[in-house]
Protein backbone atom coordinates (compact mmCIF):
# COMPACT_ATOMS: atom_id res chain seq x y z
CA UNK A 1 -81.23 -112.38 -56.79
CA UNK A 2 -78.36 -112.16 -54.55
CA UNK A 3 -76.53 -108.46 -54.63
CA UNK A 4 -73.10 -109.85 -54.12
CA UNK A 5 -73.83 -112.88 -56.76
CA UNK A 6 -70.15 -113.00 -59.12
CA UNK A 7 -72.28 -115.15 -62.14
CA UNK A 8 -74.84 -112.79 -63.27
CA UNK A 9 -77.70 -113.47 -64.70
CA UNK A 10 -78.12 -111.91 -68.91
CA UNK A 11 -80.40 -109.37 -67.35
CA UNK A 12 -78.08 -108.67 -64.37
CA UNK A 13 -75.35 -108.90 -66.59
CA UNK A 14 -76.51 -106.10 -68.93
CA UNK A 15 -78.08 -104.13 -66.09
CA UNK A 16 -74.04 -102.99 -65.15
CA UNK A 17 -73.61 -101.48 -68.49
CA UNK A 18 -76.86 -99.63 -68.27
CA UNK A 19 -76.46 -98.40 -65.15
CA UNK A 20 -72.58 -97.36 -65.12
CA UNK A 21 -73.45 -95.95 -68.84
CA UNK A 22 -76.85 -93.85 -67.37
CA UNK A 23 -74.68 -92.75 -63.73
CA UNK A 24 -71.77 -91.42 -65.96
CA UNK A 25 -73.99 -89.27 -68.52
CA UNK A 26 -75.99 -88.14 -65.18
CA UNK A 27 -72.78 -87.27 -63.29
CA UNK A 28 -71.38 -85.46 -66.19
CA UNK A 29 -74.98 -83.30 -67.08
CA UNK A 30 -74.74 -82.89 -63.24
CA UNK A 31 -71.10 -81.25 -63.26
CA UNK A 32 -71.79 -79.20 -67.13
CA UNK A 33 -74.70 -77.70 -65.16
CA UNK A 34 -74.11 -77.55 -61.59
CA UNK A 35 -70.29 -76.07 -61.51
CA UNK A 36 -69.66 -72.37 -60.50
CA UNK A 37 -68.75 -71.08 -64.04
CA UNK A 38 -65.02 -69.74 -62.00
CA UNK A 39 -64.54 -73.19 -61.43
CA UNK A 40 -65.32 -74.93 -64.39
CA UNK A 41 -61.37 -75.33 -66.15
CA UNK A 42 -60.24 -76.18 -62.69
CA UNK A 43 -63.08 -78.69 -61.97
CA UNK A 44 -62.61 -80.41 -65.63
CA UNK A 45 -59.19 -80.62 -65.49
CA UNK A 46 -60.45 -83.30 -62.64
CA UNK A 47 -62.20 -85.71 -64.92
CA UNK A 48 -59.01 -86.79 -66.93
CA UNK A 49 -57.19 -87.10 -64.28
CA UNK A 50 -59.83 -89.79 -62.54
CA UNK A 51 -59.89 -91.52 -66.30
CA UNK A 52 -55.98 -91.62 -65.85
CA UNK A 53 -56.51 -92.84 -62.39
CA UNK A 54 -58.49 -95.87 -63.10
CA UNK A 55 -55.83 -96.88 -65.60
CA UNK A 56 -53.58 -97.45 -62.68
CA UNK A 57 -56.28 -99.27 -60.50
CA UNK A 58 -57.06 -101.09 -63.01
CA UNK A 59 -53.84 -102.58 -63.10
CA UNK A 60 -53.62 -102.98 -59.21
CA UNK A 61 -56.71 -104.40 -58.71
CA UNK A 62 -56.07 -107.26 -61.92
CA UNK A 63 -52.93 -108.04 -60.61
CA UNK A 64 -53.03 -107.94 -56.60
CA UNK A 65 -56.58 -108.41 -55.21
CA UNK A 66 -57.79 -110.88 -58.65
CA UNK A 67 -54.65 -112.65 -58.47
CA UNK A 68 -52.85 -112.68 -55.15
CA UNK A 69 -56.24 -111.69 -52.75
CA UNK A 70 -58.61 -114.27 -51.65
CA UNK A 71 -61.73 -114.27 -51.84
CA UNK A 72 -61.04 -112.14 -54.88
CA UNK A 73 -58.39 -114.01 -56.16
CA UNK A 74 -60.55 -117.43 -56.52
CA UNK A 75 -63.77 -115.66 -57.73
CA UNK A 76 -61.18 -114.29 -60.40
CA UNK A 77 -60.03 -118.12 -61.16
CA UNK A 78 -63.23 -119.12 -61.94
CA UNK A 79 -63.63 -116.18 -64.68
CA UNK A 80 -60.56 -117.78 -66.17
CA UNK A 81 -62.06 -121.55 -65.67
CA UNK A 82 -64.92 -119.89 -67.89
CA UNK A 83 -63.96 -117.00 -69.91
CA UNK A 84 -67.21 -116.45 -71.52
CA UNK A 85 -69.39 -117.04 -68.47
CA UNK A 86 -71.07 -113.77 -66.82
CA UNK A 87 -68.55 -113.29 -64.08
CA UNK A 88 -68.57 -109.61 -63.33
CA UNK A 89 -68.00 -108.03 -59.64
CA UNK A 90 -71.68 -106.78 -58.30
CA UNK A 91 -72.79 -103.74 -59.65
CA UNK A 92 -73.84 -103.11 -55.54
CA UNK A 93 -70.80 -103.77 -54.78
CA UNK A 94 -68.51 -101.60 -57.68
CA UNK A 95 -70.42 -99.00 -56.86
CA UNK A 96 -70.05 -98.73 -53.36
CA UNK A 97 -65.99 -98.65 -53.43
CA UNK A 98 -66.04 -96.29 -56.19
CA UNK A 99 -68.11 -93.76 -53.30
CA UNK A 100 -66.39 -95.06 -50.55
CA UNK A 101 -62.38 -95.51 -52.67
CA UNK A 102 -62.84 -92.49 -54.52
CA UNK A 103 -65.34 -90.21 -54.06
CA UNK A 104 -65.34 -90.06 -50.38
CA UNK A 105 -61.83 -89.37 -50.21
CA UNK A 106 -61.48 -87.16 -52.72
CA UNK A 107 -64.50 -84.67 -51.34
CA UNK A 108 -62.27 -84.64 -47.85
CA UNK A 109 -59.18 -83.38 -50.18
CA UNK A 110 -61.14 -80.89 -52.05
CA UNK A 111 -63.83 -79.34 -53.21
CA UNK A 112 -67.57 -80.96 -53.75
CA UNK A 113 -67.11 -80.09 -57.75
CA UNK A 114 -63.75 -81.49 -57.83
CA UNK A 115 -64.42 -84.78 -56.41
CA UNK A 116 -67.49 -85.27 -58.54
CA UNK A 117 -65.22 -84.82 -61.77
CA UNK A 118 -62.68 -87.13 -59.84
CA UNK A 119 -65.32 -90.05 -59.53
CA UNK A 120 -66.81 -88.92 -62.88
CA UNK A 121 -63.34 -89.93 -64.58
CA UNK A 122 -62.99 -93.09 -62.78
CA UNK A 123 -66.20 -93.90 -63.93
CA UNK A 124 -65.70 -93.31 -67.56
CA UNK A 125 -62.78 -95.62 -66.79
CA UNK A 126 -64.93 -98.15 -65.00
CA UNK A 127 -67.38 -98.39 -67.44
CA UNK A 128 -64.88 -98.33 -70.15
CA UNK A 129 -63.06 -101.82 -68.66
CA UNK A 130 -66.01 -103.21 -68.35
CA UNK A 131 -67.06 -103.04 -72.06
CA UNK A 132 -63.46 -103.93 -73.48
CA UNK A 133 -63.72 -106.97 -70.85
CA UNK A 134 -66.78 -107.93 -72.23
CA UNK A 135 -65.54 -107.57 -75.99
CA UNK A 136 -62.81 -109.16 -75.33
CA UNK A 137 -64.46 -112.43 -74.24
CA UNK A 138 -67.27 -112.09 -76.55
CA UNK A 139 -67.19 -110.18 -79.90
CA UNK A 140 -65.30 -109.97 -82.84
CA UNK A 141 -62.83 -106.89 -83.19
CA UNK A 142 -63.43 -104.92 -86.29
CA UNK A 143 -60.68 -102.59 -85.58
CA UNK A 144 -56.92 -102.66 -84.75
CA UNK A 145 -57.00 -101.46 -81.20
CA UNK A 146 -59.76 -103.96 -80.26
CA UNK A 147 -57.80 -107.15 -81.99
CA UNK A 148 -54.71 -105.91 -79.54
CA UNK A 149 -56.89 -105.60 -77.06
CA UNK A 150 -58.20 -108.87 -77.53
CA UNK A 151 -54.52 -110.00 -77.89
CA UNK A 152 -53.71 -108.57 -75.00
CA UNK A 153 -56.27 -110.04 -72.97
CA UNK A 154 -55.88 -113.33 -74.74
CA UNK A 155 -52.38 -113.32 -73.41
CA UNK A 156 -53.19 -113.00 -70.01
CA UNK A 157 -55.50 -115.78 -70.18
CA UNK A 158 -53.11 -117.87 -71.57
CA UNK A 159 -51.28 -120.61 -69.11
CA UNK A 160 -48.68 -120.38 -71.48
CA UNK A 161 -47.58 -116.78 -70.93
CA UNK A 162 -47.64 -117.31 -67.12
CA UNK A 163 -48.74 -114.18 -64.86
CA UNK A 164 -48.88 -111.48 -66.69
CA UNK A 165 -50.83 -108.45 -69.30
CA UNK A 166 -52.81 -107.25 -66.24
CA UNK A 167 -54.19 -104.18 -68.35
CA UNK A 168 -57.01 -104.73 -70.09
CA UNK A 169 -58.24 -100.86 -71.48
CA UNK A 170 -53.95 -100.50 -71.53
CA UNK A 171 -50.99 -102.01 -72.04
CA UNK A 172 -48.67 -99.32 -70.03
CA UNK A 173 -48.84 -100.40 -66.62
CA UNK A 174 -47.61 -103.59 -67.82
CA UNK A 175 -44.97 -102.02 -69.46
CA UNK A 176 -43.94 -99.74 -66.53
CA UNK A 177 -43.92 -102.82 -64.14
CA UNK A 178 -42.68 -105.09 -66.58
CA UNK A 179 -45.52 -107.64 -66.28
CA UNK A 180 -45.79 -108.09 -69.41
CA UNK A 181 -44.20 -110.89 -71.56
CA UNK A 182 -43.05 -112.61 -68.10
């Protein structure tokens, strides 16, 4: 198996979820146990503020380095050739720029505890995007926020909206940059 392989195999496919589902429960059993009880408020405060976080690169990463970037941007354009084919960035690879984009900065700013909450919230983004992606391309919504979701995404798929709906676990960025509707 090649790490840096964009079509995944099922196995490799499903292996993402697992792991990004297992590191996130680890990394938050890690912080509940390991933080100095003074700093707990201050270090939670930390994990919202990562999930917030990954909103925005979310939205930057969609919309400069998967469309405007290459390699990125034609790895991208074959996802959209193929909507439903197992197209997913490398786990190896996700995981290294979320330590080397996020963590590693963040423990330079700050405190160890601080940074882990940090990365723990971009995380629970992460692995959020990557299970509305995957719903979006392969189940059937069974609730109002997943059918706009769906929407949403179906939009920016669409050749006949042109460039646009970068978000995929939001709408706002979209709506702050006005990339949506375009």
């Amino acid at each position: 198996m090649n790490l840096f392989e964009m079509e995944h195999s099922p196995s490799a496919y499903r292996a993402d979820f697992i792991f990004y589902g297992a590191v996130s429960i680890g990394v938050a059993i890690l912080l509940a146990v390991g933080t100095p009880r003074a700093q707990r408020l201050a270090t939670w405060v930390w994990v919202p503020i990562g999930l917030a976080g990954w909103t925005f690169l979310e939205y930057v990463l969609h919309r400069f380095v998967l469309h405007g970037l290459r390699p990125f941007s034609t790895w991208h354009a074959e996802h959209h050739r193929r909507p439903t084919a197992l197209i997913c960035t490398p786990t190896l690879l996700s995981a290294a720029l979320i330590a080397l984009l996020v963590y590693l900065p963040a423990l330079l700013l700050g405190s160890p505890w601080r940074a882990v909450a940090l990365t723990l919230g971009v995380l629970l983004g992460y692995f959020a995007y990557t299970v509305v992606h995957h719903a979006t391309h392969h189940w059937r919504p069974n609730s109002a926020w997943a059918r706009q979701r769906k929407l949403w995404h179906a939009l920016h798929h669409s050749r006949a909206t042109g460039p646009g709906y970068y978000g995929v676990t939001t709408e706002f960025w979209d709506h702050v940059f006005r990339s949506a509707g375009k």
